[in-house]
N, C-alpha and C. Protein backbone atom coordinates (compact mmCIF):
# COMPACT_ATOMS: atom_id res chain seq x y z
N UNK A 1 44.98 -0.51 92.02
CA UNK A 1 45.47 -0.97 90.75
C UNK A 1 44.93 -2.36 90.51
N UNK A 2 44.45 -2.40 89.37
CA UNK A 2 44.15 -3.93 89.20
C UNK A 2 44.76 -5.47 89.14
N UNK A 3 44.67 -6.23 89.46
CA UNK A 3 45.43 -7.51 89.69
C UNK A 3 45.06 -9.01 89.38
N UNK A 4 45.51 -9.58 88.32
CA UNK A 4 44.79 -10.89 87.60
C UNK A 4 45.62 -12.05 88.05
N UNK A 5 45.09 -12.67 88.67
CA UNK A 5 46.38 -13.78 89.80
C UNK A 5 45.72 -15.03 89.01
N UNK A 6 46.96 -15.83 88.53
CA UNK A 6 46.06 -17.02 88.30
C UNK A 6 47.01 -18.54 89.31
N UNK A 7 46.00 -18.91 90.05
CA UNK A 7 46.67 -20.10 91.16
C UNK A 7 47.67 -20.86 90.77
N UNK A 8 46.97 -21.59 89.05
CA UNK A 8 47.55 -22.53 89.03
C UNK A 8 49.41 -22.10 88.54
N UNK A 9 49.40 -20.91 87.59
CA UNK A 9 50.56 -20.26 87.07
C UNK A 9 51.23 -19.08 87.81
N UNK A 10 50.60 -19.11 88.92
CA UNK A 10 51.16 -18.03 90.08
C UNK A 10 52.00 -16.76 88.91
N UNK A 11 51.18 -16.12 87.81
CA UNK A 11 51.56 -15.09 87.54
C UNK A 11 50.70 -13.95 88.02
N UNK A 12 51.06 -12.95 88.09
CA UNK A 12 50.14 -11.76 88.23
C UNK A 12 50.69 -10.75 87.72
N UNK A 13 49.38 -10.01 87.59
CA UNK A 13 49.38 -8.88 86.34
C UNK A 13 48.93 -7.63 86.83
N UNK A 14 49.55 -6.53 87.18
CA UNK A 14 49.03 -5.48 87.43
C UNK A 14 49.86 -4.62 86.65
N UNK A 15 48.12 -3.88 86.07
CA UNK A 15 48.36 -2.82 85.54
C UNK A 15 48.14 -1.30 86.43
N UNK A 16 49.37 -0.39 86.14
CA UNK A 16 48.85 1.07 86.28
C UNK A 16 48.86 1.51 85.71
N UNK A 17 48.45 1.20 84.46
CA UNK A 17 47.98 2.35 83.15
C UNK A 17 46.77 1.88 82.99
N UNK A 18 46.13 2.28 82.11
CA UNK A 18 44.64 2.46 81.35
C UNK A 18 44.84 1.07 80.46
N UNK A 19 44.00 0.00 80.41
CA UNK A 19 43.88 -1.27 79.88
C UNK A 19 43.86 -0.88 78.14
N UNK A 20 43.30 0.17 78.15
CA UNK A 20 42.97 0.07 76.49
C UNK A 20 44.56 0.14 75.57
N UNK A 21 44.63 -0.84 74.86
CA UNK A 21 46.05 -0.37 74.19
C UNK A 21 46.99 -1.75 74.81
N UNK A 22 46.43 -2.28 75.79
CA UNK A 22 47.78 -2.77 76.28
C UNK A 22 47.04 -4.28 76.56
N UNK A 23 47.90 -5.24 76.18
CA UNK A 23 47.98 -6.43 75.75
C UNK A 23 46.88 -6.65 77.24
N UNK A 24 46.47 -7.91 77.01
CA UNK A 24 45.24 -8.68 78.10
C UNK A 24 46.16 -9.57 79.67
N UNK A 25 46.03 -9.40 80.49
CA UNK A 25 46.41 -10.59 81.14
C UNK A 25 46.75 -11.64 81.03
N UNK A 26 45.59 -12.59 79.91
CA UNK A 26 45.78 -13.56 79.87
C UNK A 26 46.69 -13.80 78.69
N UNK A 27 47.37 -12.86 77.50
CA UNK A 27 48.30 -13.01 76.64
C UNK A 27 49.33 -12.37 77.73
N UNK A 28 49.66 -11.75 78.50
CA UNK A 28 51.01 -11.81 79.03
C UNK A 28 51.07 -12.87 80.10
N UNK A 29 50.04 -13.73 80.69
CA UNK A 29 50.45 -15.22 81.27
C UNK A 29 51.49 -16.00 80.06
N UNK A 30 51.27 -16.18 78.96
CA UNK A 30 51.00 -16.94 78.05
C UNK A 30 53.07 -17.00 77.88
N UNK A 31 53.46 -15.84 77.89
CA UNK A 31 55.12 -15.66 77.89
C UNK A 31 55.82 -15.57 78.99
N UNK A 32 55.06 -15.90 80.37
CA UNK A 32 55.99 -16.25 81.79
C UNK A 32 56.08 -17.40 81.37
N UNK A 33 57.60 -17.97 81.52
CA UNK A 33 58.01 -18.75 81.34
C UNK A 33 57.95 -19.35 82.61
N UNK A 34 57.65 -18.54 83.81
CA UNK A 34 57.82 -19.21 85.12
C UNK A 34 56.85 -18.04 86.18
N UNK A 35 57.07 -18.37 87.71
CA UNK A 35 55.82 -17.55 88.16
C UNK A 35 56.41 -16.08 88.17
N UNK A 36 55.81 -15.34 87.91
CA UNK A 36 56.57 -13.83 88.38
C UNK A 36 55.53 -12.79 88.61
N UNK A 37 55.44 -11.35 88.83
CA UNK A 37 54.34 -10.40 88.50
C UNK A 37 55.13 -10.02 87.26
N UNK A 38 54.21 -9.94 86.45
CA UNK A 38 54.06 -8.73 85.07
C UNK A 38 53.28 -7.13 86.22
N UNK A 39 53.73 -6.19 85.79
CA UNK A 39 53.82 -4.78 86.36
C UNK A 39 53.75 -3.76 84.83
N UNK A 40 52.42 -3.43 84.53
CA UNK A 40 52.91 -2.12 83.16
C UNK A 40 52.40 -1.04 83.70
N UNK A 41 53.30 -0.53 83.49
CA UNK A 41 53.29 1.08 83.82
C UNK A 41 53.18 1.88 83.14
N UNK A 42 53.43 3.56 83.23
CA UNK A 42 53.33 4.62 82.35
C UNK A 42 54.74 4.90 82.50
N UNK A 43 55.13 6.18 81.65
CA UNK A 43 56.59 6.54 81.84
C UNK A 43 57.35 7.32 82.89
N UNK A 44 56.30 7.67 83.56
CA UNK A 44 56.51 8.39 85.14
C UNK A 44 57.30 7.49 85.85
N UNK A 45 56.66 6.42 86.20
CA UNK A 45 56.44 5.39 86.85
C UNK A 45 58.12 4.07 86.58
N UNK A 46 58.01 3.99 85.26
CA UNK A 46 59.16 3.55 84.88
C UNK A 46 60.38 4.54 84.66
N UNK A 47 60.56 5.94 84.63
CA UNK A 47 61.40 6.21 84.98
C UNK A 47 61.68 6.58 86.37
N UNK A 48 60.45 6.33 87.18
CA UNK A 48 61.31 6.78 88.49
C UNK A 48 62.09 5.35 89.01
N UNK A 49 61.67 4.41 88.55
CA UNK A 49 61.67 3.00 88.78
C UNK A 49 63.47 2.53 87.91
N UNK A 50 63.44 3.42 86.97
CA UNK A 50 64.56 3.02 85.84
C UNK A 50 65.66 4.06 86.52
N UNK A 51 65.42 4.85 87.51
CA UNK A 51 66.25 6.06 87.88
C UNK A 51 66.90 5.68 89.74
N UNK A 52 66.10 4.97 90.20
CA UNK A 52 66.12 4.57 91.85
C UNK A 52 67.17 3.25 91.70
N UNK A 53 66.85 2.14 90.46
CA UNK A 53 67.52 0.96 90.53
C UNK A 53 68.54 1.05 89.87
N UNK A 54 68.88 1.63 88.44
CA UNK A 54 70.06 1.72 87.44
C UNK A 54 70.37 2.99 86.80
N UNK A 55 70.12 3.95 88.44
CA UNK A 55 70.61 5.85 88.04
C UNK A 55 70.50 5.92 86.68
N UNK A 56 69.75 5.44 86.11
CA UNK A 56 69.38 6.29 84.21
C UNK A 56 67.88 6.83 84.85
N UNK A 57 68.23 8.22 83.94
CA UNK A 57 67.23 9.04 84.38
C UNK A 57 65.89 8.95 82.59
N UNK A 58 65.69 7.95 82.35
CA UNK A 58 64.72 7.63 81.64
C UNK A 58 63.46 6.74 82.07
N UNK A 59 62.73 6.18 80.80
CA UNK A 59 62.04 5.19 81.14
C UNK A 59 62.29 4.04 80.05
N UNK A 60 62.75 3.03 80.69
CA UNK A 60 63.45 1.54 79.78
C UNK A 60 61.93 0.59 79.24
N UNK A 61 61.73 0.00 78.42
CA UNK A 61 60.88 -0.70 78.50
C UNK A 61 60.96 -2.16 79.20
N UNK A 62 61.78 -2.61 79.85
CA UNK A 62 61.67 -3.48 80.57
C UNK A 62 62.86 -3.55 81.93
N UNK A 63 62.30 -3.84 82.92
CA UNK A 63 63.48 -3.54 84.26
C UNK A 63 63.03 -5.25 84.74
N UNK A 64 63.55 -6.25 85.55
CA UNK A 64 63.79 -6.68 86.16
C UNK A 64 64.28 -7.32 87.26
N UNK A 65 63.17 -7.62 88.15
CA UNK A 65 63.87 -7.33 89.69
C UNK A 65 64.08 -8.86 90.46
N UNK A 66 64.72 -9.13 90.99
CA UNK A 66 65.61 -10.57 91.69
C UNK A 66 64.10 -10.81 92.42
N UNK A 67 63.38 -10.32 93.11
CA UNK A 67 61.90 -10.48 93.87
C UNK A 67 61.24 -11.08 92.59
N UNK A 68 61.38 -11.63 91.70
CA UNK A 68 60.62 -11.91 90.33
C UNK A 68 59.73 -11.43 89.96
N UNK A 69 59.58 -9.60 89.84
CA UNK A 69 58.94 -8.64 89.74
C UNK A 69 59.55 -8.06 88.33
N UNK A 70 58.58 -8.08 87.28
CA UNK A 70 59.21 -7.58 85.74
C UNK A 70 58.41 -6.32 85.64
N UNK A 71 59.06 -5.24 85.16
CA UNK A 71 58.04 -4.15 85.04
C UNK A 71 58.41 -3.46 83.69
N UNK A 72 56.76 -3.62 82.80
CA UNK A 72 56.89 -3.10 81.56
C UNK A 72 56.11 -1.74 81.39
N UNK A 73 56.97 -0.84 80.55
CA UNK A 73 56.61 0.42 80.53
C UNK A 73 55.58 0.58 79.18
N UNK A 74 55.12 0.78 79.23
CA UNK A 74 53.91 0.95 78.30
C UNK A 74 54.22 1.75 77.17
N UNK A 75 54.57 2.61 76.91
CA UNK A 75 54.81 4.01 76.14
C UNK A 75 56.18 3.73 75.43
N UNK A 76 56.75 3.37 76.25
CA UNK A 76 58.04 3.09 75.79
C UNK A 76 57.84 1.67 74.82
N UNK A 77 57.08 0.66 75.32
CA UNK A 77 57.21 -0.63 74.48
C UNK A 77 56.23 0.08 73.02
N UNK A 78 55.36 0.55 73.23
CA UNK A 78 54.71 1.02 72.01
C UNK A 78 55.17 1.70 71.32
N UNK A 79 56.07 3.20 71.86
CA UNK A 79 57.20 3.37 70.38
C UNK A 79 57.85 2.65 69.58
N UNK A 80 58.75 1.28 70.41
CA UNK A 80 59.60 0.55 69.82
C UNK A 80 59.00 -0.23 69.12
N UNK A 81 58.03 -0.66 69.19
CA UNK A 81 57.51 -1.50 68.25
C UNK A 81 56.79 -0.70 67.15
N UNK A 82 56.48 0.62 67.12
CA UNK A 82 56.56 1.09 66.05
C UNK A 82 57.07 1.52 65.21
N UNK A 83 58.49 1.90 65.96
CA UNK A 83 59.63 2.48 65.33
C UNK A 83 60.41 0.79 64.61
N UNK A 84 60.22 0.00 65.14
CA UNK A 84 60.95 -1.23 65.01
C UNK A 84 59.82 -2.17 64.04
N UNK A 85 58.58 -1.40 63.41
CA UNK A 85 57.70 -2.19 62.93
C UNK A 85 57.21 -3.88 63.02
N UNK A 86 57.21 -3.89 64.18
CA UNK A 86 56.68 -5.09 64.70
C UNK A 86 55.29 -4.72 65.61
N UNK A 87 54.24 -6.16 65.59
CA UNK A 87 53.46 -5.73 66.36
C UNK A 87 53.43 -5.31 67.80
N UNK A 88 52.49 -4.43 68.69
CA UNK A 88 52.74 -4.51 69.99
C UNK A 88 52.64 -5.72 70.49
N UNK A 89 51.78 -7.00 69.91
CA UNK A 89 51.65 -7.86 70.92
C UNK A 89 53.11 -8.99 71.04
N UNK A 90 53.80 -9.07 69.75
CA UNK A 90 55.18 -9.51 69.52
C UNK A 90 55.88 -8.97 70.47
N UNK A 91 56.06 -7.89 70.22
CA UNK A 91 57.07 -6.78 71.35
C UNK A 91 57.09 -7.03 72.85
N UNK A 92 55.49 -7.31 73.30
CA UNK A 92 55.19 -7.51 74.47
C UNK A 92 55.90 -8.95 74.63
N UNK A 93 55.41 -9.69 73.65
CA UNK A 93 56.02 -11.56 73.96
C UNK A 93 57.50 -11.22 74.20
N UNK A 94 58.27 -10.59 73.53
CA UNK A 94 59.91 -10.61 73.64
C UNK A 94 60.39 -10.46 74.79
N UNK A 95 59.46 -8.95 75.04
CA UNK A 95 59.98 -8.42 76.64
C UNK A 95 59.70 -9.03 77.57
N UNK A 96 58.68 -9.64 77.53
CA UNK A 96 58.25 -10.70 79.06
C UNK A 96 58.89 -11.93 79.03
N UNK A 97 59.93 -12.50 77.94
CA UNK A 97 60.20 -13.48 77.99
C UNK A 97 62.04 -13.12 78.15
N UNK A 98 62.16 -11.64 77.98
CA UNK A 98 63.24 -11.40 77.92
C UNK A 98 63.19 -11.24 79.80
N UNK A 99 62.31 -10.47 80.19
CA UNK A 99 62.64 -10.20 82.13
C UNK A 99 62.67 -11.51 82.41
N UNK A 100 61.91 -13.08 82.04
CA UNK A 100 61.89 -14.17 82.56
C UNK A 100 63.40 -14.80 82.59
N UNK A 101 63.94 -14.46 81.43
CA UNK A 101 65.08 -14.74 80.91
C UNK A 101 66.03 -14.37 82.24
N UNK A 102 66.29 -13.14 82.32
CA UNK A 102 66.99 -12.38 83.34
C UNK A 102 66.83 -13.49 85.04
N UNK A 103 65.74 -13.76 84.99
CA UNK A 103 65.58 -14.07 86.42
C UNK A 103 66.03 -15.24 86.53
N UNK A 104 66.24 -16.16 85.09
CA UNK A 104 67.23 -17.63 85.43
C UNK A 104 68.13 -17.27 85.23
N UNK A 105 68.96 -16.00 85.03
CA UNK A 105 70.23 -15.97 85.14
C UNK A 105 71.09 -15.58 83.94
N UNK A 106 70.52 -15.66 82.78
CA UNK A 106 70.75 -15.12 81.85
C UNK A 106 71.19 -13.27 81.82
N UNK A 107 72.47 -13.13 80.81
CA UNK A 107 72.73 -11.69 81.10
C UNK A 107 72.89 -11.25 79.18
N UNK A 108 73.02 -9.68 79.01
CA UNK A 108 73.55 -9.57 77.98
C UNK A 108 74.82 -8.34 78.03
N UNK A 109 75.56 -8.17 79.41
CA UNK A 109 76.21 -7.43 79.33
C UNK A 109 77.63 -7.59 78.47
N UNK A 110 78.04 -8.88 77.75
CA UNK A 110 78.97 -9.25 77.51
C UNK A 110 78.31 -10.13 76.13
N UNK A 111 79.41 -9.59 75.07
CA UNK A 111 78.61 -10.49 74.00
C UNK A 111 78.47 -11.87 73.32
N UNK A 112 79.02 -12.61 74.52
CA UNK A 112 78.77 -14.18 74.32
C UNK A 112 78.01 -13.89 75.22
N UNK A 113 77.69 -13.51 76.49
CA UNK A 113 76.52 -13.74 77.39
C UNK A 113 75.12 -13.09 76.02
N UNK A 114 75.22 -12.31 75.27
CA UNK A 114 74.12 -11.44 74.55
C UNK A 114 73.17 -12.37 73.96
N UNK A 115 75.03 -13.25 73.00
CA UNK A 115 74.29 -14.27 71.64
C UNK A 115 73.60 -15.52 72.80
N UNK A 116 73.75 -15.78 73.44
CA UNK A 116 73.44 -17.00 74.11
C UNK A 116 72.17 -16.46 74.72
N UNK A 117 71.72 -15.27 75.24
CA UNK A 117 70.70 -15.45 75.47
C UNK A 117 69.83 -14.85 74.48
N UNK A 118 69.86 -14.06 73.04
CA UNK A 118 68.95 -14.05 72.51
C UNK A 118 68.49 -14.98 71.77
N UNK A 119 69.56 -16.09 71.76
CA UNK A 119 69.69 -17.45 70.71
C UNK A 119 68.32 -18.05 71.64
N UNK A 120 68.54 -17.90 72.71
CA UNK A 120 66.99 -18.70 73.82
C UNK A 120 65.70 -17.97 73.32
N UNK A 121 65.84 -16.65 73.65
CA UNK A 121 64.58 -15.94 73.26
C UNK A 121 64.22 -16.39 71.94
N UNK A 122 64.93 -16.10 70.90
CA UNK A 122 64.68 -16.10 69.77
C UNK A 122 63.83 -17.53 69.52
N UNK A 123 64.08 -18.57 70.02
CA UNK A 123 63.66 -20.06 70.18
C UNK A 123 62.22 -20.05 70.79
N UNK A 124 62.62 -19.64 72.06
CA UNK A 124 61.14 -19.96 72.89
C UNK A 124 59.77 -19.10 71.88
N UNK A 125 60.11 -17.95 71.34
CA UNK A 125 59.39 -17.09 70.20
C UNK A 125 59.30 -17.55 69.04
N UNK A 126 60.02 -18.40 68.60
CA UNK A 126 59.91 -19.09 67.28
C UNK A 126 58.70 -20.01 67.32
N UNK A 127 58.63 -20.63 68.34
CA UNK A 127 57.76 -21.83 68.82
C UNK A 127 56.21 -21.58 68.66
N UNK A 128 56.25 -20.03 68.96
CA UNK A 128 55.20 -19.74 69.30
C UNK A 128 54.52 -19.15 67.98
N UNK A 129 55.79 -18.78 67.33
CA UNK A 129 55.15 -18.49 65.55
C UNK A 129 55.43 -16.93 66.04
N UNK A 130 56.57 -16.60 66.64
CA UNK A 130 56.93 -14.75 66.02
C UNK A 130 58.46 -14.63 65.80
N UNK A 131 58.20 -14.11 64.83
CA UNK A 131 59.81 -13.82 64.59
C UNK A 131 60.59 -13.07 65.32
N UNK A 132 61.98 -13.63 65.05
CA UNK A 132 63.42 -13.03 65.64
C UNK A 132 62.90 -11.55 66.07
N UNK A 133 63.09 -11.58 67.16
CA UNK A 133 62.89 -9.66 67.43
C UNK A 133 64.00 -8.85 67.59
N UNK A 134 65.00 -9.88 67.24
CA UNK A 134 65.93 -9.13 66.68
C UNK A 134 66.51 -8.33 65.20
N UNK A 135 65.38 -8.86 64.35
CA UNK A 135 65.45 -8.28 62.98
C UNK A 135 64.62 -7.54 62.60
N UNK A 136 65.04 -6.12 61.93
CA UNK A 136 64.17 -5.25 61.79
C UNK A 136 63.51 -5.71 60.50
N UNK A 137 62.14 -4.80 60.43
CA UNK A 137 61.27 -5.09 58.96
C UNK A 137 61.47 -4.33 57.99
């Protein structure tokens, strides 16, 4: 599987899907907020992954693991952003900034934990010039 390590940002990027379609390395460095692997997968892959860690027998578009291992499902992020008419590469910024999110500690199981952390996302994405991905088009 391929692997894009960069020293100075200790992110890495491995893909096991097919590159075509799916955002570059160096645009998913660009939304670690900190060092982690980015991991995109197919839906095999994320649901066996979405089925071993949080018994749902699907495939989630984003899982996050305490090892600071984020794994994005490919298939799955590309429906939602079509169904949700936003671009894929937006979609991609949310989710990688949403697993980064997770790994400082941030939760959304509770809905003051939700607003507080999409109020962050929504910020660190603003900055960057994409809108709320929380509002549909």
């Amino acid at each position: 599987m391929p692997t894009t390590r960069t020293g100075k940002s200790r992110v890495t990027v491995q893909y096991a899907v097919p590159r075509r379609g799916v955002p570059s390395a160096a645009f998913l460095r660009r939304w670690a907020i900190m060092p982690v692997t980015l991991r995109i997968v197919g839906e095999a892959e994320g649901r066996r992954l979405n089925r071993a860690f949080r018994r749902k027998n699907y495939a989630t578009n984003v899982l996050t693991f305490d090892t600071a291992d984020i794994v994005l499902c490919h298939p799955v992020i590309r429906r939602e952003a079509r169904a949700q008419g936003k671009s894929l590469a937006a979609h991609y910024a949310h989710l990688v900034v949403h697993g980064c999110l997770h790994l400082r500690g941030y939760a959304h199981e509770k809905k003051r934990d939700a607003a507080r952390m999409e109020a962050r996302e929504i910020r660190i994405l603003r900055r960057a010039g994409i809108r709320n991905p929380y509002t549909l088009e």
